[in-house]
N, C-alpha and C. Protein backbone atom coordinates (compact mmCIF):
# COMPACT_ATOMS: atom_id res chain seq x y z
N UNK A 1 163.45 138.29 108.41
CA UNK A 1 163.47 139.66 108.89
C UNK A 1 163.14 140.61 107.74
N UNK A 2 162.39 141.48 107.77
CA UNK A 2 162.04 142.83 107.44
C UNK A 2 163.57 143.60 106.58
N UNK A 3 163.38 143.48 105.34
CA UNK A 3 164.53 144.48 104.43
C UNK A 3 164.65 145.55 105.51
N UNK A 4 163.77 146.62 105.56
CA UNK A 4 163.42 147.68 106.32
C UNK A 4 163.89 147.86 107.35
N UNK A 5 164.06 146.98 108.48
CA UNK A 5 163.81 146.78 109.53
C UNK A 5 165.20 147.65 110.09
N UNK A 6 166.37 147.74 109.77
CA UNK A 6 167.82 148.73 110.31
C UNK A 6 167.27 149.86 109.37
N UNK A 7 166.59 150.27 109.01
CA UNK A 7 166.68 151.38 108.11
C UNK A 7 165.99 152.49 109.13
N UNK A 8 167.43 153.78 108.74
CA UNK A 8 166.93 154.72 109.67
C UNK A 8 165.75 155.63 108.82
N UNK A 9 164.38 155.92 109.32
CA UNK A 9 163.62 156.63 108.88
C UNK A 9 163.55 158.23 108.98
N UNK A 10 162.96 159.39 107.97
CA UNK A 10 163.07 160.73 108.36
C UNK A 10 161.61 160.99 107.81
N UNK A 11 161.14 161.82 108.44
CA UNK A 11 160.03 162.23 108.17
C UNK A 11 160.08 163.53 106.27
N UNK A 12 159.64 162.78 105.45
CA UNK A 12 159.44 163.48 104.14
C UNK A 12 160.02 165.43 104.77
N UNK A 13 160.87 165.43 103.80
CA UNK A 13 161.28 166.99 104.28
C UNK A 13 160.45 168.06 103.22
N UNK A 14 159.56 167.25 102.32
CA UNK A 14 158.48 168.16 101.59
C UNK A 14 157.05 168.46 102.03
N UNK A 15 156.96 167.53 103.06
CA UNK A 15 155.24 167.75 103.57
C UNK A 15 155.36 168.29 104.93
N UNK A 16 154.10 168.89 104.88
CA UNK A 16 153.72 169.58 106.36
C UNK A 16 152.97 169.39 106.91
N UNK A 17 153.06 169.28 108.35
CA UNK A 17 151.78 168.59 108.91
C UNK A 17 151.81 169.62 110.55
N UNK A 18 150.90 169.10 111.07
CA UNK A 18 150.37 169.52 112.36
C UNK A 18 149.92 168.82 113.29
N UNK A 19 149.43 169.14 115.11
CA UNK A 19 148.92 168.18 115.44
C UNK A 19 147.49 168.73 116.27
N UNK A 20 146.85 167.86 115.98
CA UNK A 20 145.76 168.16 116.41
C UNK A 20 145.21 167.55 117.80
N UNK A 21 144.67 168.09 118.87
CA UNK A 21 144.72 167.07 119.71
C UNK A 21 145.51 165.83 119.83
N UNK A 22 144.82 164.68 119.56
CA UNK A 22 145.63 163.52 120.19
C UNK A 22 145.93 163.24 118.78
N UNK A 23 145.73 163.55 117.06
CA UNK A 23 145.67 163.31 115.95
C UNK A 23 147.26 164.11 115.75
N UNK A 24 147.47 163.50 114.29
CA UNK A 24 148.93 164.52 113.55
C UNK A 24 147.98 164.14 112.14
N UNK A 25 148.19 165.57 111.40
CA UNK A 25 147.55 165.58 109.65
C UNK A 25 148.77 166.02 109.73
N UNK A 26 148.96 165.13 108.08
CA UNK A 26 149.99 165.71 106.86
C UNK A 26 149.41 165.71 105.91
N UNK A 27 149.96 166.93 105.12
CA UNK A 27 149.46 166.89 103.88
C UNK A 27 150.86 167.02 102.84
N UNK A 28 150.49 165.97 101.82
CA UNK A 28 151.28 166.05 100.91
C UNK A 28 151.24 167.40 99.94
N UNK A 29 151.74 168.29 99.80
CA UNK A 29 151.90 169.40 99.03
C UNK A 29 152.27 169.15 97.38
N UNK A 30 152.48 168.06 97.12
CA UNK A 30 152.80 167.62 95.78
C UNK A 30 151.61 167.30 95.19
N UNK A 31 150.75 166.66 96.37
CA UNK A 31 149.02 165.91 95.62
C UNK A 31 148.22 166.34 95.84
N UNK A 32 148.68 167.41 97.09
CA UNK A 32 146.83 168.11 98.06
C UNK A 32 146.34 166.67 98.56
N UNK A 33 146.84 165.85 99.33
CA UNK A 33 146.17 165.04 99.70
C UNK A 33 146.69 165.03 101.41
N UNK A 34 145.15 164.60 102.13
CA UNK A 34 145.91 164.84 103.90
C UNK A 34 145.65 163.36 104.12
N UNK A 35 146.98 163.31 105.02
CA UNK A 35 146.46 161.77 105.88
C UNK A 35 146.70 162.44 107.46
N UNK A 36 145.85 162.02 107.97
CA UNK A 36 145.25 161.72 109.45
C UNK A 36 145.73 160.40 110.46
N UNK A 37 146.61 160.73 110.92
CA UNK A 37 147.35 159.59 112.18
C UNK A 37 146.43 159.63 113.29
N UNK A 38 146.23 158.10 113.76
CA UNK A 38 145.76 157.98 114.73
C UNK A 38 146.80 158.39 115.97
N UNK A 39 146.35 157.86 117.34
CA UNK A 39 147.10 158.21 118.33
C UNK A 39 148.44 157.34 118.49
N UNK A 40 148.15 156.42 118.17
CA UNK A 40 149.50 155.36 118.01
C UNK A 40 150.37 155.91 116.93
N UNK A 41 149.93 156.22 115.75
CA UNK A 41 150.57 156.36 114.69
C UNK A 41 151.17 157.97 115.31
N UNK A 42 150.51 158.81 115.69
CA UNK A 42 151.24 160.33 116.21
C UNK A 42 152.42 160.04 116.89
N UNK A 43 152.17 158.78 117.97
CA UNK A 43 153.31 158.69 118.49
C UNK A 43 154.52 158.52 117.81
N UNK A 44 154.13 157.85 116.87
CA UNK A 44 155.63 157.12 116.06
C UNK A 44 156.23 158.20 115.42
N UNK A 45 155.04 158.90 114.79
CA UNK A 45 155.63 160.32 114.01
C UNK A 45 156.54 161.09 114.97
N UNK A 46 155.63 161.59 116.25
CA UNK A 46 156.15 162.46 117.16
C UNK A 46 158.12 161.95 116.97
N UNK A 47 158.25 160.68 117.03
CA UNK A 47 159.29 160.02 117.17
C UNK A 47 160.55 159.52 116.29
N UNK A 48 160.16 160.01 114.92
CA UNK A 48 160.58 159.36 113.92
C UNK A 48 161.53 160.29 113.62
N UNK A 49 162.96 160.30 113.77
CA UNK A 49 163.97 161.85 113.31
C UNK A 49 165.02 161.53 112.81
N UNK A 50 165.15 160.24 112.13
CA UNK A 50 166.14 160.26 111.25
C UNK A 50 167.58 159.37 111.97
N UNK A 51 167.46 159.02 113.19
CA UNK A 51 168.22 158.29 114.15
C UNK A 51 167.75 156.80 114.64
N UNK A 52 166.19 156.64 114.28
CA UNK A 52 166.05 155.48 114.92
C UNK A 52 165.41 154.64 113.73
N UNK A 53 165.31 153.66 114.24
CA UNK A 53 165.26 152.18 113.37
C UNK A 53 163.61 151.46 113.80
N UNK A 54 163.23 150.51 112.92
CA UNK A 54 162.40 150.55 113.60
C UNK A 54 161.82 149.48 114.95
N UNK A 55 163.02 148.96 115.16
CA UNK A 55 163.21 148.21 116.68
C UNK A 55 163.37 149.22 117.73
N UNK A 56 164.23 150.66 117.53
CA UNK A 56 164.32 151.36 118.79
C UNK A 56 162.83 152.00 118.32
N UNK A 57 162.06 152.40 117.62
CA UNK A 57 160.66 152.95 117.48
C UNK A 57 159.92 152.07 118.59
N UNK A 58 159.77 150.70 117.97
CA UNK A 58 158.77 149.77 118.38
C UNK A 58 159.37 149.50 120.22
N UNK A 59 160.71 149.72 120.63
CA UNK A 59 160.76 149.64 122.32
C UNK A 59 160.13 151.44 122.51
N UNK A 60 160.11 152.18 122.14
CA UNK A 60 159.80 153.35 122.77
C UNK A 60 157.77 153.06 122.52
N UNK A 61 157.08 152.11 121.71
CA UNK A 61 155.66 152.16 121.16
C UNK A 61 155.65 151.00 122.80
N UNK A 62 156.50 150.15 122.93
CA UNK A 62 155.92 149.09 123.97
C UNK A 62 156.26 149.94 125.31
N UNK A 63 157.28 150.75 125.49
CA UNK A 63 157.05 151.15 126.85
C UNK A 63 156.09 151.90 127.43
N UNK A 64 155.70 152.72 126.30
CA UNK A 64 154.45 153.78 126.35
C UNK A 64 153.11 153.19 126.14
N UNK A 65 152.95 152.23 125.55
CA UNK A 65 151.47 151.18 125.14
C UNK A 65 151.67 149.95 126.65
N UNK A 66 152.37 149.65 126.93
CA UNK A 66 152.68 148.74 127.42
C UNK A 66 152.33 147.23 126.32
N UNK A 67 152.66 147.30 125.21
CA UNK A 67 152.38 146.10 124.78
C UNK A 67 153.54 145.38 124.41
N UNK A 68 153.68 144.05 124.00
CA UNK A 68 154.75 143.15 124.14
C UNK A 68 155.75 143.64 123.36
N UNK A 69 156.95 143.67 122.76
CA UNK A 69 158.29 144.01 122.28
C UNK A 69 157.47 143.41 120.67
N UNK A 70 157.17 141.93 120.15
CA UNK A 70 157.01 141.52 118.93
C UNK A 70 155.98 142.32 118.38
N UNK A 71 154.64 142.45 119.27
CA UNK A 71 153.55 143.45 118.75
C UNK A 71 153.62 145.02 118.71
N UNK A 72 154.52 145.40 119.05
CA UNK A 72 155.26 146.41 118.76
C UNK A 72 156.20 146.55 118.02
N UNK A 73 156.47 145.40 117.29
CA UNK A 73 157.32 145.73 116.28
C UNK A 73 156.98 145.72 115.35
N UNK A 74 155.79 144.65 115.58
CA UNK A 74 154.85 143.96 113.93
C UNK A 74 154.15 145.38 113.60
N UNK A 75 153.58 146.13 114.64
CA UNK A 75 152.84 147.33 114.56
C UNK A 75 153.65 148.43 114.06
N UNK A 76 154.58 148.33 114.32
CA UNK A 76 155.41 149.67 113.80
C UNK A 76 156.43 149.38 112.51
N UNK A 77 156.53 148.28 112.36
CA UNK A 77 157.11 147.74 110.78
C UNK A 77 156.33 148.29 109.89
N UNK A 78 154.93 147.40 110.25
CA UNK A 78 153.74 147.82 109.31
C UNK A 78 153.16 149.39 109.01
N UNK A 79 153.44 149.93 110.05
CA UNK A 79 152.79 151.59 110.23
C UNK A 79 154.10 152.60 108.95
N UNK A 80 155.30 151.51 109.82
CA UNK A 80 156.43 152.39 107.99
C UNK A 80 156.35 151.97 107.07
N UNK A 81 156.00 150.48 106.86
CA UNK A 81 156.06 150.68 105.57
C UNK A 81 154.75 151.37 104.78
N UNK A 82 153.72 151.22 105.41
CA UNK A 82 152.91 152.09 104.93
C UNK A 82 152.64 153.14 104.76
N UNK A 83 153.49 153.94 105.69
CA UNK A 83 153.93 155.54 105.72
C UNK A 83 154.62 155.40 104.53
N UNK A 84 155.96 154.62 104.31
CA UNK A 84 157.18 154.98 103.52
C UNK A 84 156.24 154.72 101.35
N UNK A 85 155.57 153.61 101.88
CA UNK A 85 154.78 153.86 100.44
C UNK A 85 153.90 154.71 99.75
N UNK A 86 153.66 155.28 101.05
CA UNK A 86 152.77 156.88 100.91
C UNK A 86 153.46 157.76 100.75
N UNK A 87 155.25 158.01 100.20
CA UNK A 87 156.13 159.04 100.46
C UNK A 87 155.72 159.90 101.96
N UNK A 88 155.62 159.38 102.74
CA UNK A 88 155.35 160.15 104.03
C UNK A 88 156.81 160.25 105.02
N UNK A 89 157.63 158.73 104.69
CA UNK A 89 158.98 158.49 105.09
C UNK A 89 159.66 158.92 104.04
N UNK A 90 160.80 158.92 104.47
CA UNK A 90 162.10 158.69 103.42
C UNK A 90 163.31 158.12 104.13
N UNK A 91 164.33 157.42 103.78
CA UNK A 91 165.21 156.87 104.36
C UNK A 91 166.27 157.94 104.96
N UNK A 92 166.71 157.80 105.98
CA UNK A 92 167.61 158.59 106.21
C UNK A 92 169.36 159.00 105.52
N UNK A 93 169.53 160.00 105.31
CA UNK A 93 170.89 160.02 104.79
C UNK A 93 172.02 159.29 105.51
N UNK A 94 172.62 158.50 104.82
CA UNK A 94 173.86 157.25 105.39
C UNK A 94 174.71 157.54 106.12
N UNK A 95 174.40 159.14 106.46
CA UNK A 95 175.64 159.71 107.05
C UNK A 95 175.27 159.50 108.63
N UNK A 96 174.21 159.22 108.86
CA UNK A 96 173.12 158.77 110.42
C UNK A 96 172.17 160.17 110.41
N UNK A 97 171.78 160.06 109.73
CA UNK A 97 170.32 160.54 110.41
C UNK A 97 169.81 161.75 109.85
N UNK A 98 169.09 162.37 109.71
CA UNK A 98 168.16 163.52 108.94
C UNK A 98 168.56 164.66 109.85
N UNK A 99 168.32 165.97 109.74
CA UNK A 99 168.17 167.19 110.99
C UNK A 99 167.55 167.10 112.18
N UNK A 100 167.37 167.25 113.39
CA UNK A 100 167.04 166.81 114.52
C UNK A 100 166.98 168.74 114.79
């Protein structure tokens, strides 16, 4: 299993982003650098508040994709940790969860 995997995620409380059509840009304000989410990935963002993990992420990615529970998880493991190495995540405070 995934270190990661109970870890509640919060969306970076230093960057700002927007959404664009079916897209979400953030830009890191520390680097001037933007990243561009696809539509899958918007979703997760849309979703990500500091309460969920990324098993309740990946059942809210399969009910809405309709795709299987494992490929939705493998997909959304992978989508944080690659967010979280981009400082785009941050872990949530232990106390449960970021501002909502």
């Amino acid at each position: 299993m995934n270190p990661n995997a109970s870890v509640l995620w919060q969306k970076n409380p230093a960057l700002a982003w927007r959404e664009i059509d079916e897209a979400t840009v953030i830009i890191s304000p520390n680097d001037s650098v933007m990243h561009e989410l696809n539509d899958t990935g918007s979703f997760l963002w849309k979703n990500i508040d500091g309460y969920r993990t990324a098993a309740d992420l990946a059942a809210l990615l399969a009910e809405s994709y309709k795709v299987t529970p494992d490929v939705a998880l493998t997909d959304t493991q992978s989508l944080l940790d690659e967010m979280s190495s981009r400082k785009l995540l941050v872990p949530a405070p232990a106390t449960g969860g970021g501002s909502r």
